[in-house]
Protein backbone atom coordinates (compact mmCIF):
# COMPACT_ATOMS: atom_id res chain seq x y z
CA UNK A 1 -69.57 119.40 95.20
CA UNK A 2 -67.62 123.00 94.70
CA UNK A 3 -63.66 121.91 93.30
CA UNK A 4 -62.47 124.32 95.51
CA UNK A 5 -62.60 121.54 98.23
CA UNK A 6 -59.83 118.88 99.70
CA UNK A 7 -61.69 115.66 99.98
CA UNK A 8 -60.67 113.11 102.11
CA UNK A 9 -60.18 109.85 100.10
CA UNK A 10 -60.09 106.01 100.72
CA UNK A 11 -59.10 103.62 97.78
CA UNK A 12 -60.38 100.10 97.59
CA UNK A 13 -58.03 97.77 96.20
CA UNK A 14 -60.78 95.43 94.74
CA UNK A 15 -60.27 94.76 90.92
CA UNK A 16 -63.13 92.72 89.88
CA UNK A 17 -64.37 90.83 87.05
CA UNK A 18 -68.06 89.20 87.45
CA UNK A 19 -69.51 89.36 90.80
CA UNK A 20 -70.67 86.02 92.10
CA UNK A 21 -72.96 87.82 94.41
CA UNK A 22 -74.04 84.01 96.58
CA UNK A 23 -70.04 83.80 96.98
CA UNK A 24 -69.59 86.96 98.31
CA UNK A 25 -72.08 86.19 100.53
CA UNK A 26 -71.31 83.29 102.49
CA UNK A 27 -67.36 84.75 102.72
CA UNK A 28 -68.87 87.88 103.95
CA UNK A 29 -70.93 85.41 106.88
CA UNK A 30 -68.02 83.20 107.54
CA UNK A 31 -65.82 86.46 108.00
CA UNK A 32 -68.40 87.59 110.41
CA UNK A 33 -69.56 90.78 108.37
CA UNK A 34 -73.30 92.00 108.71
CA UNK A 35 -73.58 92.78 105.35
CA UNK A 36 -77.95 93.39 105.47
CA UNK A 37 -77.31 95.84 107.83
CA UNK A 38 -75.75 98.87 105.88
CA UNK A 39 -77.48 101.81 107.92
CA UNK A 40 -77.41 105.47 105.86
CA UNK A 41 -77.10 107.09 109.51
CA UNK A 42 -73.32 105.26 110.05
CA UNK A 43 -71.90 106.75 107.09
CA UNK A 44 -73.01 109.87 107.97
CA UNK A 45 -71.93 109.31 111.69
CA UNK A 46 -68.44 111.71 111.84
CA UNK A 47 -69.15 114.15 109.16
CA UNK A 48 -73.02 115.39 107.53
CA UNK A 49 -71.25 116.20 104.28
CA UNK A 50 -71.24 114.24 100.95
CA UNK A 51 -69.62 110.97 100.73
CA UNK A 52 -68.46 109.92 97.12
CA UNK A 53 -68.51 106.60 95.80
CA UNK A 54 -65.90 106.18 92.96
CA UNK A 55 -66.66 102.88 91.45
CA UNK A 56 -63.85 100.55 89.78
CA UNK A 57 -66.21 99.53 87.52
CA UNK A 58 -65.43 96.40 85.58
CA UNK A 59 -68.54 94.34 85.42
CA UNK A 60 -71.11 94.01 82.33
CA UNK A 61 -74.47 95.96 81.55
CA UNK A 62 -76.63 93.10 83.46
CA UNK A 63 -74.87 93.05 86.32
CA UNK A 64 -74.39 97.05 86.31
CA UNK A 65 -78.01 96.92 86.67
CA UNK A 66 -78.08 95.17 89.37
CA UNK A 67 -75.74 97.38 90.71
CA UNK A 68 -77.84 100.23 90.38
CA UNK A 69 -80.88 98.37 92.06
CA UNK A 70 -78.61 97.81 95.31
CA UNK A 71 -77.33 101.40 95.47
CA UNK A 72 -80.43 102.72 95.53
CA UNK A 73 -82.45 100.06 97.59
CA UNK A 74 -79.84 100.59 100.43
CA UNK A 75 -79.23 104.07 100.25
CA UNK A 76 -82.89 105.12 99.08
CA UNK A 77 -83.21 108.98 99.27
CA UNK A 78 -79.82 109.70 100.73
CA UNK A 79 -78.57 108.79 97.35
CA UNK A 80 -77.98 111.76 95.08
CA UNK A 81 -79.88 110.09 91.41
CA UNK A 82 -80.83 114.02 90.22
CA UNK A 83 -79.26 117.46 89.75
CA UNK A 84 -80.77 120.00 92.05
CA UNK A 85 -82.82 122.66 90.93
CA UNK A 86 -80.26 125.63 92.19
CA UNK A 87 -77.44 123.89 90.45
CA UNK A 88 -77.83 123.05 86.99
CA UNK A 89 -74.99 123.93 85.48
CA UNK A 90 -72.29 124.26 88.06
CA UNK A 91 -71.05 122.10 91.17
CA UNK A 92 -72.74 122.42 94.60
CA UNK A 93 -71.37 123.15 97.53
CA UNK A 94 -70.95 120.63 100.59
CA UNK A 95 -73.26 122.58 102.61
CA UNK A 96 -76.02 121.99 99.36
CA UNK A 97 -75.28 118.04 99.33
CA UNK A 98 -75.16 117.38 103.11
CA UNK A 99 -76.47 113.83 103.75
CA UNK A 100 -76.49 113.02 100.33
CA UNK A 101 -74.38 109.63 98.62
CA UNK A 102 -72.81 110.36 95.24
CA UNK A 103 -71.72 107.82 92.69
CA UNK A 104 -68.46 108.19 90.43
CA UNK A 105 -68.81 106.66 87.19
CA UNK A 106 -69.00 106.98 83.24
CA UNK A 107 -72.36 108.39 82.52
CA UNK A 108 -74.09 108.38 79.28
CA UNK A 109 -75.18 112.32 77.65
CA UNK A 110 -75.39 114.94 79.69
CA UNK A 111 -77.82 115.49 82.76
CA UNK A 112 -80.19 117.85 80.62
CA UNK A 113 -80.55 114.32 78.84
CA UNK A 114 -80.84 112.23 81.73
CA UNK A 115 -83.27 114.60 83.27
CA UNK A 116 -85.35 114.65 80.10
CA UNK A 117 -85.00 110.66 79.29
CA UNK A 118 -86.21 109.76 82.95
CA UNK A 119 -89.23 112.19 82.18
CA UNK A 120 -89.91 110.40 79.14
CA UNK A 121 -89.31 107.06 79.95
CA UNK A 122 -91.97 106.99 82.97
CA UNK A 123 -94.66 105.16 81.29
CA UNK A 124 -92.44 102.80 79.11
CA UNK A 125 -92.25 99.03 79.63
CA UNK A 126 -89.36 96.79 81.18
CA UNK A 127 -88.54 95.26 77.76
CA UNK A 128 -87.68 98.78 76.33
CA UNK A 129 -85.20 99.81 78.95
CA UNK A 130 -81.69 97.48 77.44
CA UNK A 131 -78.45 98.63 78.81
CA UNK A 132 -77.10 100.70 75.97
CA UNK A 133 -73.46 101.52 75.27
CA UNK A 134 -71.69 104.88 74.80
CA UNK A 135 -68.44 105.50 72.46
CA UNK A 136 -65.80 107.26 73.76
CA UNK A 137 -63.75 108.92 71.04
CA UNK A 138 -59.93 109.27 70.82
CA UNK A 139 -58.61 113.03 70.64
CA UNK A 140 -59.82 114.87 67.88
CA UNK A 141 -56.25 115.86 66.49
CA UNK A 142 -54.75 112.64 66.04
CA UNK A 143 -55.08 111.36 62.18
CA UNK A 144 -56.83 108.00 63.41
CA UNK A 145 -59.98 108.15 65.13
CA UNK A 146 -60.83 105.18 67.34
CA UNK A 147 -63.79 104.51 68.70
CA UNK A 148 -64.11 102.50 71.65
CA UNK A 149 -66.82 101.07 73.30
CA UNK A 150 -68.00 101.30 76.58
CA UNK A 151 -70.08 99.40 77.81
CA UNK A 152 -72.09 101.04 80.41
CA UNK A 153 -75.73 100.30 81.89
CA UNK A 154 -78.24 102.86 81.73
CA UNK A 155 -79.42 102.46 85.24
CA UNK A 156 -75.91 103.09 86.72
CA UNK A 157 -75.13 105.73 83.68
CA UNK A 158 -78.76 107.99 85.95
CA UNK A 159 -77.06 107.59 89.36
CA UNK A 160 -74.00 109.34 87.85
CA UNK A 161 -74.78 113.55 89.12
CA UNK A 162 -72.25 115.63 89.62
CA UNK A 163 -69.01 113.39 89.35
CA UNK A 164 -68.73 111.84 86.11
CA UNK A 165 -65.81 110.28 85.36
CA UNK A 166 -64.06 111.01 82.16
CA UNK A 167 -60.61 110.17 80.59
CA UNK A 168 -57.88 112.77 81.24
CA UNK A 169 -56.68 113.78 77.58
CA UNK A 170 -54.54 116.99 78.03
CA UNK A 171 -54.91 120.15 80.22
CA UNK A 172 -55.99 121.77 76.56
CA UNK A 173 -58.52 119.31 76.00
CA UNK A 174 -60.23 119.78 79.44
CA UNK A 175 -60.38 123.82 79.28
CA UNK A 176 -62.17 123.22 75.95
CA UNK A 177 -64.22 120.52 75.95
CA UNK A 178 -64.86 119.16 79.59
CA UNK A 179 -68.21 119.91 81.21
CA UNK A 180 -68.53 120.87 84.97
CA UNK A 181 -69.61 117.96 86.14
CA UNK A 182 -66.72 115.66 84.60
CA UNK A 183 -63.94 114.26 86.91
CA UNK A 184 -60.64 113.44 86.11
CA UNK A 185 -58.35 110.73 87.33
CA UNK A 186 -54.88 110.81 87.14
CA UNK A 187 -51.93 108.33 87.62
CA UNK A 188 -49.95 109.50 90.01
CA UNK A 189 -46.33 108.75 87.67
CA UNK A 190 -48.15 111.56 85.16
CA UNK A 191 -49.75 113.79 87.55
CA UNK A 192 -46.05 114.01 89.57
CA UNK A 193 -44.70 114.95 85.81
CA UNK A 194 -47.76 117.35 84.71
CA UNK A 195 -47.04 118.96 88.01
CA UNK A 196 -42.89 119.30 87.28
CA UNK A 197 -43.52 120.61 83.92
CA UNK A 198 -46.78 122.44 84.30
CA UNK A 199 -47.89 123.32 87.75
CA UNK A 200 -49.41 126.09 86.96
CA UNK A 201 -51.47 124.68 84.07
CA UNK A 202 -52.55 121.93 86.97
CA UNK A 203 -53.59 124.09 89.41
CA UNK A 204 -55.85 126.65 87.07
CA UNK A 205 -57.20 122.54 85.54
CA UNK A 206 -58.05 121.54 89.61
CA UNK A 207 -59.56 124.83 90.04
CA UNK A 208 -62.29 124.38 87.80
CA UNK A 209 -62.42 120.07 87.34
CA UNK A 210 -62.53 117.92 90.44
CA UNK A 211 -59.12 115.87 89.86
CA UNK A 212 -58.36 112.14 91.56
CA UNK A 213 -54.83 110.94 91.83
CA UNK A 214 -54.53 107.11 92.08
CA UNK A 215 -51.26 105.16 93.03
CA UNK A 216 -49.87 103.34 90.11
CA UNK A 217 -49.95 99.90 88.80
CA UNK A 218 -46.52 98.33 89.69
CA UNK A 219 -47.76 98.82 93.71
CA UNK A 220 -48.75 95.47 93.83
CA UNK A 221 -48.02 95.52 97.54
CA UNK A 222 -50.70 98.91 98.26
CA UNK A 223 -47.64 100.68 99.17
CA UNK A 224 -48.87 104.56 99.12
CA UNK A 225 -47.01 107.36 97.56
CA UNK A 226 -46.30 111.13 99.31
CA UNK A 227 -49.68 112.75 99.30
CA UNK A 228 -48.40 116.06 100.05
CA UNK A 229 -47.16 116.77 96.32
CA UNK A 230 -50.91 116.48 94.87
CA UNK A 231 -52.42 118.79 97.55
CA UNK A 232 -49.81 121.49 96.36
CA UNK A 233 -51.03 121.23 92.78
CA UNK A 234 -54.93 121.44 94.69
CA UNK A 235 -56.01 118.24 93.67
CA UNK A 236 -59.06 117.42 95.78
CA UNK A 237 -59.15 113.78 95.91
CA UNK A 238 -55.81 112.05 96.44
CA UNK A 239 -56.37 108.11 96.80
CA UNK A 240 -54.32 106.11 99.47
CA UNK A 241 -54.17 102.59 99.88
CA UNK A 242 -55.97 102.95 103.97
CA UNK A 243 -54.85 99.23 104.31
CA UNK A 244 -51.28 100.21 104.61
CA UNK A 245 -49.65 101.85 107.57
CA UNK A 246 -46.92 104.46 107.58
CA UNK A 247 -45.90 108.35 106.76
CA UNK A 248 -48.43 108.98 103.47
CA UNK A 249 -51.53 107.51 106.17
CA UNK A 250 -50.28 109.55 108.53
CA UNK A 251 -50.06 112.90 106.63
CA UNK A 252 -53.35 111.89 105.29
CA UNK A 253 -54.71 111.82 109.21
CA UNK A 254 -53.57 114.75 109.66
CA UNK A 255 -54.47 116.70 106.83
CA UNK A 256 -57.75 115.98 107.48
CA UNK A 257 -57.95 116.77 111.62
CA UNK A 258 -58.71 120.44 110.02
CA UNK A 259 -62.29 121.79 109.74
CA UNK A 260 -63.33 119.49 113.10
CA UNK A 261 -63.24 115.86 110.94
CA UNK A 262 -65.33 116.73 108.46
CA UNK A 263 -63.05 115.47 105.35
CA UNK A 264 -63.51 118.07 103.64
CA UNK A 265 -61.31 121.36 104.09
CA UNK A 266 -61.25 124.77 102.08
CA UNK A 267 -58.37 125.47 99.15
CA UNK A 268 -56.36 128.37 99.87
CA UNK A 269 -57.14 131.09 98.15
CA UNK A 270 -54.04 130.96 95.55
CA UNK A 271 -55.35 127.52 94.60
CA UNK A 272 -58.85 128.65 93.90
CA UNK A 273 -58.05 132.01 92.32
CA UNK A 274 -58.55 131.80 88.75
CA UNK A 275 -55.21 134.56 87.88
CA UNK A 276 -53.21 132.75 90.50
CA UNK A 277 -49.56 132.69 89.45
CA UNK A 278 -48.36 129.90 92.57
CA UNK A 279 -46.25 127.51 91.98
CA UNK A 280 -45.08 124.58 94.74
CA UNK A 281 -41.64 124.59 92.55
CA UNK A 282 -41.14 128.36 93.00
CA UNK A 283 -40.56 130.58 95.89
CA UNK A 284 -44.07 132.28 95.68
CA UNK A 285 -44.48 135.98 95.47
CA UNK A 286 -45.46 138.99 98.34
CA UNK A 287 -45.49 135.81 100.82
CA UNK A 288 -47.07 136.13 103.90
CA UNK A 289 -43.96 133.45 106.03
CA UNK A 290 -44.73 131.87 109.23
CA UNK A 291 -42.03 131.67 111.71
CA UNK A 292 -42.95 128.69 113.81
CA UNK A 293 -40.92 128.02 117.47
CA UNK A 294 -41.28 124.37 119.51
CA UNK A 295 -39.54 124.26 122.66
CA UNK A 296 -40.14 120.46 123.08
CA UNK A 297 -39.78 120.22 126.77
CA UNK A 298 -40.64 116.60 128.05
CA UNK A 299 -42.14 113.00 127.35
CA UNK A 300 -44.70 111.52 129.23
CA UNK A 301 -44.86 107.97 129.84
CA UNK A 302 -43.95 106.75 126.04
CA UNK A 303 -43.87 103.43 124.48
CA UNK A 304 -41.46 101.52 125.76
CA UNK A 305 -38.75 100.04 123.01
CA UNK A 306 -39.54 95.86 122.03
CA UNK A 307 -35.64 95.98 120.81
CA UNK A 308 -34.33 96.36 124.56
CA UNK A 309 -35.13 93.30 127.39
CA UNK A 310 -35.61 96.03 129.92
CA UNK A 311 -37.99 97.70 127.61
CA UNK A 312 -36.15 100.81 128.04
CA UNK A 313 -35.54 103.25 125.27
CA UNK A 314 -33.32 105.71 123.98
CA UNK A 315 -35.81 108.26 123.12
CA UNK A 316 -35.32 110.82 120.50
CA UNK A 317 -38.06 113.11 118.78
CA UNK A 318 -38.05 114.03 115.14
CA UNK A 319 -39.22 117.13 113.99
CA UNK A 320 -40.42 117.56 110.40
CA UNK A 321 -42.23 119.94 108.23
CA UNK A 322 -44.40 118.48 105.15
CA UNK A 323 -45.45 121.09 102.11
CA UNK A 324 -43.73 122.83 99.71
CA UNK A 325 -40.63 121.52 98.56
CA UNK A 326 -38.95 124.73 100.04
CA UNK A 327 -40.57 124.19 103.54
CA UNK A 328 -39.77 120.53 103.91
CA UNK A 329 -37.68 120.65 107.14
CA UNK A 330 -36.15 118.33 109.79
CA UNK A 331 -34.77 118.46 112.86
CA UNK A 332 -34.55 116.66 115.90
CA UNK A 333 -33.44 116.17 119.52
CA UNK A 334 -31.07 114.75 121.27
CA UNK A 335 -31.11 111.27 122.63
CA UNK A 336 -31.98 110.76 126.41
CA UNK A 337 -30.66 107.17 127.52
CA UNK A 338 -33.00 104.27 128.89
CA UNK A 339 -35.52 106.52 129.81
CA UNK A 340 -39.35 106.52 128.04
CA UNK A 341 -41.52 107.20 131.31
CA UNK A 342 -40.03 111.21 131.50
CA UNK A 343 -37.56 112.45 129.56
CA UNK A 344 -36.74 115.99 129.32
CA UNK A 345 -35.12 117.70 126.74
CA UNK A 346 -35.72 121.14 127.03
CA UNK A 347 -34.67 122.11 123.19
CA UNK A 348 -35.95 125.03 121.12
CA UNK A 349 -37.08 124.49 117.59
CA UNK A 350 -37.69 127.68 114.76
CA UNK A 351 -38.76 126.88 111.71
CA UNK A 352 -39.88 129.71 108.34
CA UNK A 353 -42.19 128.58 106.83
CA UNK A 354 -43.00 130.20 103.83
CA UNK A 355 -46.17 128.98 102.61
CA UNK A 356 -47.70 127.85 105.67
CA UNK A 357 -51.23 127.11 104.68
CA UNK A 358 -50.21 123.78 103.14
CA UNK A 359 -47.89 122.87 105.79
CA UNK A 360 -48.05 119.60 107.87
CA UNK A 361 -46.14 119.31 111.44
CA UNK A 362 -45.46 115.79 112.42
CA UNK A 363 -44.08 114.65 115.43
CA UNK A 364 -42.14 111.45 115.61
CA UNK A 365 -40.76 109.49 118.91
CA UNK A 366 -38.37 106.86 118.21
CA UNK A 367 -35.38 104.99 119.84
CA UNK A 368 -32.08 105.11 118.75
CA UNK A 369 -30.94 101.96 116.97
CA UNK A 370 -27.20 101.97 116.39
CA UNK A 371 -26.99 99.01 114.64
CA UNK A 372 -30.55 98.07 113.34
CA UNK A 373 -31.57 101.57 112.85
CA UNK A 374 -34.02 103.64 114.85
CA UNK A 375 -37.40 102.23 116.22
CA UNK A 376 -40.63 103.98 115.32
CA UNK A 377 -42.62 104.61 118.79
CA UNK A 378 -45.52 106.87 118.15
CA UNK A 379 -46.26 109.84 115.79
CA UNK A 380 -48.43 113.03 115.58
CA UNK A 381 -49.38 114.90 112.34
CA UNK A 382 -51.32 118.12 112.15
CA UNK A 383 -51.90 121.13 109.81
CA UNK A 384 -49.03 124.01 111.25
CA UNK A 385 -51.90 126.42 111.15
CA UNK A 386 -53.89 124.30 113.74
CA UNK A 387 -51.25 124.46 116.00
CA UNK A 388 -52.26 126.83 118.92
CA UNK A 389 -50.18 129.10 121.14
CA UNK A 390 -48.88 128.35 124.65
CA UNK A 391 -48.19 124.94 126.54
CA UNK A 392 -49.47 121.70 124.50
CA UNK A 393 -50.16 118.31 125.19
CA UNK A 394 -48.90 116.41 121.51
CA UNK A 395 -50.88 112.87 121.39
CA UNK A 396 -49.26 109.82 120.46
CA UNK A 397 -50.63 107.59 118.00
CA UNK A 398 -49.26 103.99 116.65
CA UNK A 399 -47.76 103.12 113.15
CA UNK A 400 -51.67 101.70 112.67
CA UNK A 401 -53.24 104.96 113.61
CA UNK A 402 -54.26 103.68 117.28
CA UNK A 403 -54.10 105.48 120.26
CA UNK A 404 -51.03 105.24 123.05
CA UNK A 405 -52.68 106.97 125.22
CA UNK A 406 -51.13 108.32 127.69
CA UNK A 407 -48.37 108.58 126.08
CA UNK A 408 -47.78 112.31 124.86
CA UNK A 409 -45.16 115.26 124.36
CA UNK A 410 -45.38 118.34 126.20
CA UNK A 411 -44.33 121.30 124.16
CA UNK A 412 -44.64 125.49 123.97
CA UNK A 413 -45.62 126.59 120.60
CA UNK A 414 -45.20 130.13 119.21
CA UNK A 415 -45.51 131.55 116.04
CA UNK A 416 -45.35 135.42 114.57
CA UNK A 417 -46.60 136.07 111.01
């Protein structure tokens, strides 16, 4: 799909070796999963556009083909294994792959290659089709070429369209030599010190390559990093650890409430103009400022605290804004005493916001904790540019994502830009 697209993005944290497929089985029927029935029309239940499956590939050429037998037995025809006709040489758009599955892997040649091989290799025998390898070559300007192998099966290396994953060498390698339909991913300890030193360079890179950001190694316990600083640079898929609860999973929810669910929202424009001179780091140029006011007026019936035997809390509400480094904001309320069922504050919030199409508002209730610190109670995260005029009703939602309804805030929202 286009690059000029924010995708919503889950990360597995399966690291494989060889797949005993009998053992996953039986683990998968004692843990009560239906694993035969894996309908097309579920995945496509909340959103009609493309869904993107980035493999952490590890296993060897046999059991890649097997692989490539069970993608497209279960997905059949939803699952993208050809370029279409209108787009040959440059990404579709989600509207041109709606309904359609698309693997992320290395991928042998080019399409042109895979679309003449397939032609050609119609009418061949079983024996002739051995899962081949494919070198992938060190950077041309170092002294010492080497060449290492990759071992990749020629029946995954066909399902491989439009996302091809290939090694990130340097932002000066990619504008020369990377095709359109090659994907980079990106450690997120160098992409958060590409995008110090050279935002700019990163941006004009994500506005032409489809980027990935993945958390690093030494996370051993899926803790999630602070998604907001990759969507400044316009990376389009950043990948969080969904196991693991807290403020990245929450801006990540709310990022993605925009465009009606679909998981896929629109670039601004200075992200997706090619002679764009933004940078997160800077104050930007002839900006367009938001000037946001909250007059956060009451609570209704909110969690009650698990720290008090009366389950009463000291409520307080937290008011921060996520984007730029210049907008990052927070501010909060005072604290009304052993009351959760209705408290009013009555408090006016303004915040300027200067680049407002990036910006996140999240809500957060806690009590006050004098000695233990203060206790998380519900939260609300949404784009500020979602936000609506005139008397709201602000949702609650738990640490896990769940609902407390009814909890809620009632607020007044007004903004002049």
């Amino acid at each position: 799909m286009e690059n000029k697209w924010f995708l919503s993005m889950i990360r597995d944290e399966f690291r494989g070796g060889k797949i005993n497929v009998e053992k996953t089985y039986r683990l998968l029927e004692k843990l009560d999963i239906p694993c035969n029935y894996i309908h097309v029309k579920s995945i496509f239940k909340t959103s009609d556009y493309p869904v993107v499956l980035s493999l952490e590939n590890h296993c060897s050429p046999s059991q890649q083909e097997v692989m490539a037998d069970i993608l497209q037995s279960v997905f059949g025809d939803a699952l993208l294994s050809d370029m279409l006709d209108d787009f040959p040489d440059k990404l579709p758009s989600p509207q041109a792959l709606k309904f359609k599955i698309l693997v992320r892997n290395k991928k042998i040649g080019s399409l042109r290659e895979t679309r003449e091989r397939k032609g050609s290799d119609k009418h061949e025998n079983d024996s002739e089709k051995e899962p081949r390898t494919t070198p992938v070559t060190g950077l041309p300007l170092f002294r010492r070429r080497r060449i290492t192998k990759v071992k990749v099966s020629m029946a995954l290396s066909d399902l491989v369209i439009y996302t091809k994953a290939e090694k990130f060498r340097s932002f000066r390698h990619s504008r020369l030599y990377q095709q359109f339909n090659e994907s980079n991913s990106i450690g997120e300890s160098e992409a958060r010190k590409l995008s110090k030193l050279k935002a700019q360079e990163f941006i004009l890179h994500t506005r032409k390559f489809i980027t990935r950001i993945y958390p690093k190694a030494t996370r051993a316990n899926s803790s999630n990093f602070n998604p907001q600083e990759f969507w400044n640079i316009g990376c389009q898929m950043v990948a969080l650890n969904f196991q693991t609860p807290g403020l990245p999973m929450d801006l990540q929810n709310g990022k993605f409430l925009d465009n009606g669910g679909s998981g896929y929202i629109l670039k601004p424009q200075f992200l997706r103009d090619i002679e764009t001179q933004f940078n997160p780091n800077e104050t930007p140029k002839d900006i367009d400022p938001v000037t946001l006011t909250i007059r956060l007026i009451s609570g209704i019936q909110l969690p009650p605290s698990y720290h008090s035997s009366s389950n009463k809390a000291d409520t307080l509400v937290v008011l921060e804004i996520f984007g730029v480094p210049n907008d990052h904001v927070k501010q909060q309320t005072r604290v009304i005493k052993r009351n959760a069922f209705c408290p009013r504050w009555n408090e006016t919030f303004t915040f300027i916001i200067q680049v407002p199409e990036l910006a996140l508002m999240r809500f957060v209730v806690e009590n006050q904790g004098l000695i233990t610190g203060n206790e998380f109670l519900g939260q609300y995260t949404l784009p500020v540019l979602c936000m609506n005029r005139g008397y709201r009703r602000v949702p609650l939602f738990s640490k896990l994502g769940e609902s407390l309804e009814p909890a809620a805030l009632f607020i007044y929202v007004w903004y002049i830009r």
